[in-house]
C-alpha atoms as a PDB file:
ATOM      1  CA  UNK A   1       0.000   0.000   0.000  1.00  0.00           C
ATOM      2  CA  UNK A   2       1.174   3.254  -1.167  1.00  0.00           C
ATOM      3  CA  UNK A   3       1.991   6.050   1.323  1.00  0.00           C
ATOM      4  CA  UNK A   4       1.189   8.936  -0.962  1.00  0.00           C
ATOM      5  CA  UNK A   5      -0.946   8.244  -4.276  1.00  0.00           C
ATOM      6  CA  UNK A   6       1.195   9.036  -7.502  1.00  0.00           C
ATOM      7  CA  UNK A   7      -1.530  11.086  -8.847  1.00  0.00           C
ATOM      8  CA  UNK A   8      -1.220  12.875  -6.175  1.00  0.00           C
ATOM      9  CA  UNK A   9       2.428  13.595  -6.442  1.00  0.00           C
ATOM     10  CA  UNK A  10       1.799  14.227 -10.368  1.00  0.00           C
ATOM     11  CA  UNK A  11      -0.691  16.849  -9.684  1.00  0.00           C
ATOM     12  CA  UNK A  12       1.652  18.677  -7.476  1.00  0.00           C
ATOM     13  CA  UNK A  13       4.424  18.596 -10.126  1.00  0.00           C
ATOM     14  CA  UNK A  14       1.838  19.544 -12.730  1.00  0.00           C
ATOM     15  CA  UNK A  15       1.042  22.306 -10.141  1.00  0.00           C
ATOM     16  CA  UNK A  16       4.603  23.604  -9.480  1.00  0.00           C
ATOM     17  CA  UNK A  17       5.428  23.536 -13.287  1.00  0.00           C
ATOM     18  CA  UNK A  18       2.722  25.993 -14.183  1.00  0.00           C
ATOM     19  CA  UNK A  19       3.581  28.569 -11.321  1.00  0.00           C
ATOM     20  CA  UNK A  20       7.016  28.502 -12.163  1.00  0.00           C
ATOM     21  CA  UNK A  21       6.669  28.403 -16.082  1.00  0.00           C
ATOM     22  CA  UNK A  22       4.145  31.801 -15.133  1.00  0.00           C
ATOM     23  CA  UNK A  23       6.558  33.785 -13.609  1.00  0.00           C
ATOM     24  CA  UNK A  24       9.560  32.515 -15.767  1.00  0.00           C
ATOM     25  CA  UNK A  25       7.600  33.689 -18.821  1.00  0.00           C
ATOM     26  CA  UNK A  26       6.503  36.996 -17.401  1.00  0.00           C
ATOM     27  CA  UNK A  27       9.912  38.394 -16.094  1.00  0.00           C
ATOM     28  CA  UNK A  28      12.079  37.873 -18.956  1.00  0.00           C
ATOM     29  CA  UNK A  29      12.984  41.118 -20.790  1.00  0.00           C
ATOM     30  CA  UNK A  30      11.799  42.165 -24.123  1.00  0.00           C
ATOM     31  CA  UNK A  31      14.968  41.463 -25.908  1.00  0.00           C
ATOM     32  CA  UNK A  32      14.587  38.306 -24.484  1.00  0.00           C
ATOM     33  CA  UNK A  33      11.194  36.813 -26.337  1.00  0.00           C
ATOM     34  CA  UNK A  34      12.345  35.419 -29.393  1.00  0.00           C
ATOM     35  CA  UNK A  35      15.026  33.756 -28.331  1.00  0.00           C
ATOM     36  CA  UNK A  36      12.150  31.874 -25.068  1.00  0.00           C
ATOM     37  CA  UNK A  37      10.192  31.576 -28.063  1.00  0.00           C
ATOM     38  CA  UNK A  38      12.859  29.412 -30.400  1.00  0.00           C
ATOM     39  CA  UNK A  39      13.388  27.173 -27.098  1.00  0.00           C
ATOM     40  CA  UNK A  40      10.135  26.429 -26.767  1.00  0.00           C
ATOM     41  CA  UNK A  41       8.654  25.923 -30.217  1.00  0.00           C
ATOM     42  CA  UNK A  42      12.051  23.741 -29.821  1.00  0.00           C
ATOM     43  CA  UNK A  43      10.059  21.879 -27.198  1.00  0.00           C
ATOM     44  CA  UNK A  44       7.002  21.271 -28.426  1.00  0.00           C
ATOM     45  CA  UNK A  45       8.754  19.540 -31.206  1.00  0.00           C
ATOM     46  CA  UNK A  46      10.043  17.396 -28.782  1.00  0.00           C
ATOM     47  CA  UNK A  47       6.547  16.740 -27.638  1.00  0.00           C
ATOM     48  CA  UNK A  48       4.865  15.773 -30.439  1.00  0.00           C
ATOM     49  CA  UNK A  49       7.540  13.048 -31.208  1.00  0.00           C
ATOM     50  CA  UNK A  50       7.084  11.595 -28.051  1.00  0.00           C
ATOM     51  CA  UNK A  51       3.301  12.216 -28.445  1.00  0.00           C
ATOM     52  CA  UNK A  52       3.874  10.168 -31.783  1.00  0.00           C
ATOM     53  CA  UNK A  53       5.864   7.523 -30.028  1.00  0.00           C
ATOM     54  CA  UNK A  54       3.126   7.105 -26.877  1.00  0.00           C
ATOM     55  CA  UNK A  55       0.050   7.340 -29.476  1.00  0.00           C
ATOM     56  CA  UNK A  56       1.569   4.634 -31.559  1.00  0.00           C
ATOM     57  CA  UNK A  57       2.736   2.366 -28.849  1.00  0.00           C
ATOM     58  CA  UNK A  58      -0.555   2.601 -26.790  1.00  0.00           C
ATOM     59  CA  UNK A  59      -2.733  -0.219 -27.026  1.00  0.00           C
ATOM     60  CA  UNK A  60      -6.215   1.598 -25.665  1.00  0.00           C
ATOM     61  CA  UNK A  61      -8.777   3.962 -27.399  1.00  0.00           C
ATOM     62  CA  UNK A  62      -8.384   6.274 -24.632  1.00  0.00           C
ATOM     63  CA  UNK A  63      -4.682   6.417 -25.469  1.00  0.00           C
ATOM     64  CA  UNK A  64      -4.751   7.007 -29.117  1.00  0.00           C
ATOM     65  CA  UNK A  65      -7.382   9.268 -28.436  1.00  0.00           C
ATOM     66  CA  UNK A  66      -5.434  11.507 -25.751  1.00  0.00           C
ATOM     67  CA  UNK A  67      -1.966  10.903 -28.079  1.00  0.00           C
ATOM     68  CA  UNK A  68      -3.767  12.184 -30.992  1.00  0.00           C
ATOM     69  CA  UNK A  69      -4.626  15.201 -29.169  1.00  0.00           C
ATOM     70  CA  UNK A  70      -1.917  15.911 -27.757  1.00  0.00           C
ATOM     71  CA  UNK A  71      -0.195  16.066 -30.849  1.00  0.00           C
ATOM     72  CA  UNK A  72      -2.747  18.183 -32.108  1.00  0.00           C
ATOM     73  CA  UNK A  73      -2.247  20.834 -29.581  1.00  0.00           C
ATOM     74  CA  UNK A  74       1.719  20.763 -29.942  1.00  0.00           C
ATOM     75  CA  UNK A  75       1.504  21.043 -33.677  1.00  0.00           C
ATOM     76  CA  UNK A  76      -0.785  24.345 -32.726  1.00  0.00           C
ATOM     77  CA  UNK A  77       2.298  25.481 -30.407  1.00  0.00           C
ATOM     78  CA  UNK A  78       4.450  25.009 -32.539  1.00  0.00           C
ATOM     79  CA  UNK A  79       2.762  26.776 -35.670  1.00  0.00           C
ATOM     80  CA  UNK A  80       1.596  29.618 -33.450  1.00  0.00           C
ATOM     81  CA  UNK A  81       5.183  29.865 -32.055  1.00  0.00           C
ATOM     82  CA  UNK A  82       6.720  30.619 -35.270  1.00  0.00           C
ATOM     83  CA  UNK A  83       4.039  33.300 -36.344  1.00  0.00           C
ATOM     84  CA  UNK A  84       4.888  35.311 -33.142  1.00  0.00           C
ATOM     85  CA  UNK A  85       8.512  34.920 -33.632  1.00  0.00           C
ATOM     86  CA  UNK A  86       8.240  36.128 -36.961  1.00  0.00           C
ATOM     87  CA  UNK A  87       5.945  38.950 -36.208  1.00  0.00           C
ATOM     88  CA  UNK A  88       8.946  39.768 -33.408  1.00  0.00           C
ATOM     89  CA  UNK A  89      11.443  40.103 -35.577  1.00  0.00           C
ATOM     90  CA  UNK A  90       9.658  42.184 -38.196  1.00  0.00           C
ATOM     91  CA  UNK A  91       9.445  44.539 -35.433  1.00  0.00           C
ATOM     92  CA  UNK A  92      13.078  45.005 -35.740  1.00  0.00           C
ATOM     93  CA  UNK A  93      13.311  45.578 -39.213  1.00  0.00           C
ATOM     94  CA  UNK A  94      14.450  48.756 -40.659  1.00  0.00           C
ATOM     95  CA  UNK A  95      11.821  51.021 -41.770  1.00  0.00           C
ATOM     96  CA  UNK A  96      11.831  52.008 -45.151  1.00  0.00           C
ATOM     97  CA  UNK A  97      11.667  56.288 -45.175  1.00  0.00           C
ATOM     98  CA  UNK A  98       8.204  57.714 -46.916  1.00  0.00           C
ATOM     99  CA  UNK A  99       9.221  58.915 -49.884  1.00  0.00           C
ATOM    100  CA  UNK A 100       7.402  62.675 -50.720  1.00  0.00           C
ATOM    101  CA  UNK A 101       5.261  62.894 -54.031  1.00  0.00           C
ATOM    102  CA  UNK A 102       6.765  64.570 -57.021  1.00  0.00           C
ATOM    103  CA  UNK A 103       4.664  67.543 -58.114  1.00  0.00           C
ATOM    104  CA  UNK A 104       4.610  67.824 -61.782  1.00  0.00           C
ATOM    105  CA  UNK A 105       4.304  70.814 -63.756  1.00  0.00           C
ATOM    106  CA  UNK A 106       6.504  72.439 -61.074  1.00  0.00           C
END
């Protein structure tokens, strides 16, 4: 007989990872985003191999089922990652000047 249920202890951890990943992601500077965001569009790739591996490996409906998701919603990370990264660094682009209209007949 267990002590301590391992649900338990993996709700805790589950818990613990989204107060820290909170307060991680909101005091990191500016100049500091796209690089957080490389590393973790990095990680969901990671995810949805393992997601791959579990969902293919996994006997049970239930399994496939929550494998299949869960590759869904990295794949969504991952996409949405790279369209703020990219909408990031075209904030950094140089800024073509206006160039003034030409008056003819002047």
């Amino acid at each position: 007989m267990d002590v301590i249920n391992h649900t338990v202890i993996n709700l805790i951890i589950f818990v613990l990872a989204i107060y820290v990943g909170y307060h991680v992601v909101w005091n990191v500077t500016p100049a500091l985003h796209t690089p957080l965001m490389a590393v973790t569009n990095a990680i969901s790739a990671i995810v949805i191999v393992g997601a791959m591996l579990a969902t293919g490996l996994t006997v049970g409906v239930a399994g496939k089922f929550f494998g299949t998701l869960a590759v869904l919603l990295a794949a969504v990370n991952v996409f949405g990652g790279f369209l703020v990264t990219r909408r990031m660094l075209e904030m950094f682009k140089r800024k073509e000047p206006k160039k003034l209209p030409v008056k003819e007949g002047a």
